[in-house]
N, C-alpha and C. Protein backbone atom coordinates (compact mmCIF):
# COMPACT_ATOMS: atom_id res chain seq x y z
N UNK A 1 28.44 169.92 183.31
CA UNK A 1 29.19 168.71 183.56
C UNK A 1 28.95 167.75 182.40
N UNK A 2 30.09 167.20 182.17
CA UNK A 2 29.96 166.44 180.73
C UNK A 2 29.37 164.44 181.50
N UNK A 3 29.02 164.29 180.82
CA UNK A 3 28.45 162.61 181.39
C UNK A 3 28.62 161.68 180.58
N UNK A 4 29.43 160.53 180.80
CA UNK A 4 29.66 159.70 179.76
C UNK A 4 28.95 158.75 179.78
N UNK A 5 27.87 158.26 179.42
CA UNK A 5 27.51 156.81 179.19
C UNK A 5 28.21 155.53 179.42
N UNK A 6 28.26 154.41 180.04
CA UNK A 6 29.36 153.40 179.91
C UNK A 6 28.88 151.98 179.43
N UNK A 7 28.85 151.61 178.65
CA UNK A 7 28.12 150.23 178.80
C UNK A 7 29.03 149.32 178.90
N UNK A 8 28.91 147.89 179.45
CA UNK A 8 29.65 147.08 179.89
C UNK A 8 29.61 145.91 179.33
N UNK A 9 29.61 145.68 178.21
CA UNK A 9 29.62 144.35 176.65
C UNK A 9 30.58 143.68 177.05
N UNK A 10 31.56 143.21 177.88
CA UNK A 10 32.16 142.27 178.26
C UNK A 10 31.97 141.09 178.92
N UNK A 11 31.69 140.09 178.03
CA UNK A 11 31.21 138.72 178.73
C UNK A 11 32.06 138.57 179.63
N UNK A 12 33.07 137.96 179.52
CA UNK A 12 34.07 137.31 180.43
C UNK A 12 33.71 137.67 182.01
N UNK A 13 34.28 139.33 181.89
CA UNK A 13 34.56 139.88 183.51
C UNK A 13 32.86 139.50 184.19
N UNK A 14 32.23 139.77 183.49
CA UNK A 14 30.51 139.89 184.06
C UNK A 14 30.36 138.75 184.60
N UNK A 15 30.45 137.74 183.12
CA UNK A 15 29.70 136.43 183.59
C UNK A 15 30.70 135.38 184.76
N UNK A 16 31.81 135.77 185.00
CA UNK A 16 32.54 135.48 186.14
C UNK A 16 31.92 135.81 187.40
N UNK A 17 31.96 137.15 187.51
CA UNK A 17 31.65 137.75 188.61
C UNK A 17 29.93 137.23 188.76
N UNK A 18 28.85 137.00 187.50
CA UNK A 18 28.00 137.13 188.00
C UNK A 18 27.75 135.04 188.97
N UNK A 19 28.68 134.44 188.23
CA UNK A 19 28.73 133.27 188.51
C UNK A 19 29.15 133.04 189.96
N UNK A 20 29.43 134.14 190.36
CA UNK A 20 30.04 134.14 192.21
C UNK A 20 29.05 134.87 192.72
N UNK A 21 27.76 135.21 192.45
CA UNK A 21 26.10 135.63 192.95
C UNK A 21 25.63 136.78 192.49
N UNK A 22 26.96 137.77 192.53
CA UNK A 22 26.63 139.33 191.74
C UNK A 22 25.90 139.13 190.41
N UNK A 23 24.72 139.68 190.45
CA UNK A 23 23.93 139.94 188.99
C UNK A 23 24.92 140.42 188.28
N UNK A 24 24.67 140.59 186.88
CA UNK A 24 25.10 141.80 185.68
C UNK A 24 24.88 142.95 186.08
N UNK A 25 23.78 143.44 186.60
CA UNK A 25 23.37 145.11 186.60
C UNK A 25 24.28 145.25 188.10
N UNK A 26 24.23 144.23 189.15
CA UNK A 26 25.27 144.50 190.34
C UNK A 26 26.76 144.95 190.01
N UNK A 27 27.24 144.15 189.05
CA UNK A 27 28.45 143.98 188.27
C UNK A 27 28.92 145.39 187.34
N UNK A 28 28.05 145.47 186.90
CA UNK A 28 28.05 147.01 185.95
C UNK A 28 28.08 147.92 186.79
N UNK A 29 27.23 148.13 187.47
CA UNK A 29 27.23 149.27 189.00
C UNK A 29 28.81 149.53 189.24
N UNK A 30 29.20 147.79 190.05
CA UNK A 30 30.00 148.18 190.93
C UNK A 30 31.16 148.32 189.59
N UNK A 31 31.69 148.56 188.55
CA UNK A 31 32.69 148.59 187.72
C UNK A 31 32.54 149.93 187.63
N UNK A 32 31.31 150.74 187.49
CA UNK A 32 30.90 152.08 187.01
C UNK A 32 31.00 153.03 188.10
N UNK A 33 30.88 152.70 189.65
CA UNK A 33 31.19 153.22 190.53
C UNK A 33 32.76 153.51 190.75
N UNK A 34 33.81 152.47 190.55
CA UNK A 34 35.03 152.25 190.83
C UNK A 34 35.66 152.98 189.71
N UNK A 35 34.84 153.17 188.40
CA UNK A 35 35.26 153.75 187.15
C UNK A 35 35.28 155.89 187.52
N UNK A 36 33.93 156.20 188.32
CA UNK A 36 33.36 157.14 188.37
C UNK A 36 34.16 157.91 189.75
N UNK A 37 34.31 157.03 190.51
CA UNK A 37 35.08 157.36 191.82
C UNK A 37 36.68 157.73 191.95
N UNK A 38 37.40 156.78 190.95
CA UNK A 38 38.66 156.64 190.63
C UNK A 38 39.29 155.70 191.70
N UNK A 39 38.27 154.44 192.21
CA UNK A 39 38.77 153.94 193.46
C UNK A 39 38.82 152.32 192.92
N UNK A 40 39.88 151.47 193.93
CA UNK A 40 40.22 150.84 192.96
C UNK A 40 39.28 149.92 193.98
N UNK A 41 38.51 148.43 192.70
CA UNK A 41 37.50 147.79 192.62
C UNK A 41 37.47 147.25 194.01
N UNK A 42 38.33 146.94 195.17
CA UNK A 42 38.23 145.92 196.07
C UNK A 42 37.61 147.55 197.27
N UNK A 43 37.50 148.48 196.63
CA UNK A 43 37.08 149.08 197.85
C UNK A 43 35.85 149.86 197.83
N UNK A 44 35.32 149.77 196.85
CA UNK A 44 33.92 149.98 196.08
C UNK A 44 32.77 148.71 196.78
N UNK A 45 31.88 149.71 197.70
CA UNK A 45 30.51 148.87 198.67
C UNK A 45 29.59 148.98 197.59
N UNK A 46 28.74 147.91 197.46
CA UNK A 46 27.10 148.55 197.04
C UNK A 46 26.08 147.76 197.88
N UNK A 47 25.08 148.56 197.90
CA UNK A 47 24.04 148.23 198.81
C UNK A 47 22.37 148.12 197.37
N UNK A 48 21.87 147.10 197.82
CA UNK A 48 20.64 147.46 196.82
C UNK A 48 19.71 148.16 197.58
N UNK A 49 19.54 149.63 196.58
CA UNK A 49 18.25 150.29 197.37
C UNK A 49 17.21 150.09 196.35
N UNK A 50 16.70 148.83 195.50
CA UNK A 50 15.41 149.07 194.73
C UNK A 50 15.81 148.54 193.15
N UNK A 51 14.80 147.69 192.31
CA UNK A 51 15.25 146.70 191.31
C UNK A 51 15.86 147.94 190.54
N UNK A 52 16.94 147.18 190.39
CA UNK A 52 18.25 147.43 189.55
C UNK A 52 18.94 148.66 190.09
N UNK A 53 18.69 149.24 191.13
CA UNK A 53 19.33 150.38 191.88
C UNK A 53 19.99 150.10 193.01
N UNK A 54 21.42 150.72 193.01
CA UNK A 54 22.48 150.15 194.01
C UNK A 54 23.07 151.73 194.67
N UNK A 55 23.11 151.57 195.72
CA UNK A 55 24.16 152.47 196.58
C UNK A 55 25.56 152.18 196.41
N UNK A 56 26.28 153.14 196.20
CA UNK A 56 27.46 152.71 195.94
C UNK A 56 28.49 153.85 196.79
N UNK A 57 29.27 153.07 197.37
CA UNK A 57 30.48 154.06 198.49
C UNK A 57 31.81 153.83 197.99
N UNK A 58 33.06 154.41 198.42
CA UNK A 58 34.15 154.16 198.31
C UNK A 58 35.18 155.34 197.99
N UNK A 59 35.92 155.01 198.60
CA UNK A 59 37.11 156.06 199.10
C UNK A 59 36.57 157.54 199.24
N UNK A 60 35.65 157.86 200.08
CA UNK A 60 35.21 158.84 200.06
C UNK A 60 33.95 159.12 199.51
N UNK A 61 33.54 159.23 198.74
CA UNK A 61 32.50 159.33 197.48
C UNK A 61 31.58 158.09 197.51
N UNK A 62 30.43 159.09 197.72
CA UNK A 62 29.10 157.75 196.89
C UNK A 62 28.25 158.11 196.22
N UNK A 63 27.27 157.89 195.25
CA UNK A 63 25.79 158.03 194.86
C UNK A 63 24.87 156.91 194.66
N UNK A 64 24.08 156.87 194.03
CA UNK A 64 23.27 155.96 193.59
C UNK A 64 23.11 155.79 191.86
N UNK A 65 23.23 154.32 191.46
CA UNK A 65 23.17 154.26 189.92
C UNK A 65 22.18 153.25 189.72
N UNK A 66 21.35 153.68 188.98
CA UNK A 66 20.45 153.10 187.90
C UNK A 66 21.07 152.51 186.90
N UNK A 67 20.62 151.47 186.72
CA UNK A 67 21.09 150.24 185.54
C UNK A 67 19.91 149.71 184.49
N UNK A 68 19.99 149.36 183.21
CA UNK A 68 19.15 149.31 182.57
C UNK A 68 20.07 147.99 181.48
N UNK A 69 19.03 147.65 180.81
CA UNK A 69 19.39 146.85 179.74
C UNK A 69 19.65 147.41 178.81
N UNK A 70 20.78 147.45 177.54
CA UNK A 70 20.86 148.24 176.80
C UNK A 70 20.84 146.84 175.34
N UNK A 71 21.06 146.34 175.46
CA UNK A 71 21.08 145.50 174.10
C UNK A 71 20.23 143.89 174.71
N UNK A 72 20.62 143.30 173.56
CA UNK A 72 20.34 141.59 173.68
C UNK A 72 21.00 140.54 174.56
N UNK A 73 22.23 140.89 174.47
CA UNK A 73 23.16 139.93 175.58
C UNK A 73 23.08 140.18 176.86
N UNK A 74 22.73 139.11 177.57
CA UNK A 74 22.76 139.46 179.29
C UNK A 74 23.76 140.35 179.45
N UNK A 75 24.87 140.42 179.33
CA UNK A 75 25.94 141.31 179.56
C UNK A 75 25.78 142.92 179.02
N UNK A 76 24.56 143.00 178.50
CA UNK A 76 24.77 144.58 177.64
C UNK A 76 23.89 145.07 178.41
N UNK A 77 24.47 145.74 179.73
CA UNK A 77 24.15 146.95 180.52
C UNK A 77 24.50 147.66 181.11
N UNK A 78 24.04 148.92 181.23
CA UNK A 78 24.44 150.30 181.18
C UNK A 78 23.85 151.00 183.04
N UNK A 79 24.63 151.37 183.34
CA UNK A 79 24.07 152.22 185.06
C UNK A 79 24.87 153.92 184.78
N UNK A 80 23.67 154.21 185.09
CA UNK A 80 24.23 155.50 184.82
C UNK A 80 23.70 156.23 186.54
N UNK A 81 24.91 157.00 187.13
CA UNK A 81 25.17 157.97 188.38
C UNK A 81 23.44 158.58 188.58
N UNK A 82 22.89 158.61 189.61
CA UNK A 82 21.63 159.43 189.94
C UNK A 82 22.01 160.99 190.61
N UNK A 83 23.59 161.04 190.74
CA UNK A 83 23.48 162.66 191.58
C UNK A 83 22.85 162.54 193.23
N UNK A 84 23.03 161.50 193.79
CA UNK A 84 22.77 161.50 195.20
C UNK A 84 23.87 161.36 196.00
N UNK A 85 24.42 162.59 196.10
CA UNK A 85 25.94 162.90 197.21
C UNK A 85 25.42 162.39 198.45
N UNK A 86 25.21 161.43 198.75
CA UNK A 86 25.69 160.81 200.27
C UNK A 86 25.96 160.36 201.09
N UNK A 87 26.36 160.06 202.27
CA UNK A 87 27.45 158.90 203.13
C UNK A 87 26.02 157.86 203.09
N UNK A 88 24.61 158.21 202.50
CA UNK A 88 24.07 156.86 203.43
C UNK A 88 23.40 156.25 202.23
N UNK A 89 22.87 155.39 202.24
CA UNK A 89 21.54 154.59 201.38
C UNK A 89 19.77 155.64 201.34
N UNK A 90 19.38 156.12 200.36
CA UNK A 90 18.22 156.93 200.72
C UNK A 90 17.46 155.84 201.19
C-alpha cells in the first residue's frame, strides 16, 4: 500500500478553524481523515483518544491518526493514519 504523507501549511483554513476551539493537530486530523475517507468535511467525527491522537469516523470508515509537528509555524502539521479499522475509540 502506497502512503502519502500530508502536511497542512495553510494558515488561513487552520487558524480559522483553530480560532472556533479546534487545535491545529485537531484541524489537520480532521482534514486528513475527510481527505483519506473520501467523505465530505461536515461528516467526519473525531474523538481525542490521547495527546495529539484523534479517532476519526465517517461515512463508513474510521482509524486513528497521529499528528506531529513538522516545521516552525503553528500551522505545519502532519497526522498520519495508525491502521486501526474500527467502529469504536480504542
Amino acid at each position: 500500500m502506497v502512503r502519502t504523507s500530508y502536511v497542512f501549511g495553510t494558515v488561513a483554513p487552520l487558524a480559522l478553524l483553530s480560532a472556533c476551539g479546534a487545535s491545529v493537530y485537531e484541524t489537520a486530523a480532521h482534514q486528513r481523515a475527510a481527505s483519506d475517507f473520501g467523505c465530505p468535511d461536515n461528516l467526519v467525527k473525531l474523538t481525542s483518544v490521547g495527546e495529539k491522537q484523534y479517532h476519526a469516523t465517517g461515512c463508513g470508515k474510521s482509524d486513528v491518526y497521529k499528528c506531529l509537528k513538522t516545521g516552525a509555524n503553528e500551522s505545519d502539521v502532519a497526522c498520519e493514519p495508525q491502521d486501526v479499522q474500527s467502529g469504536s475509540p480504542p
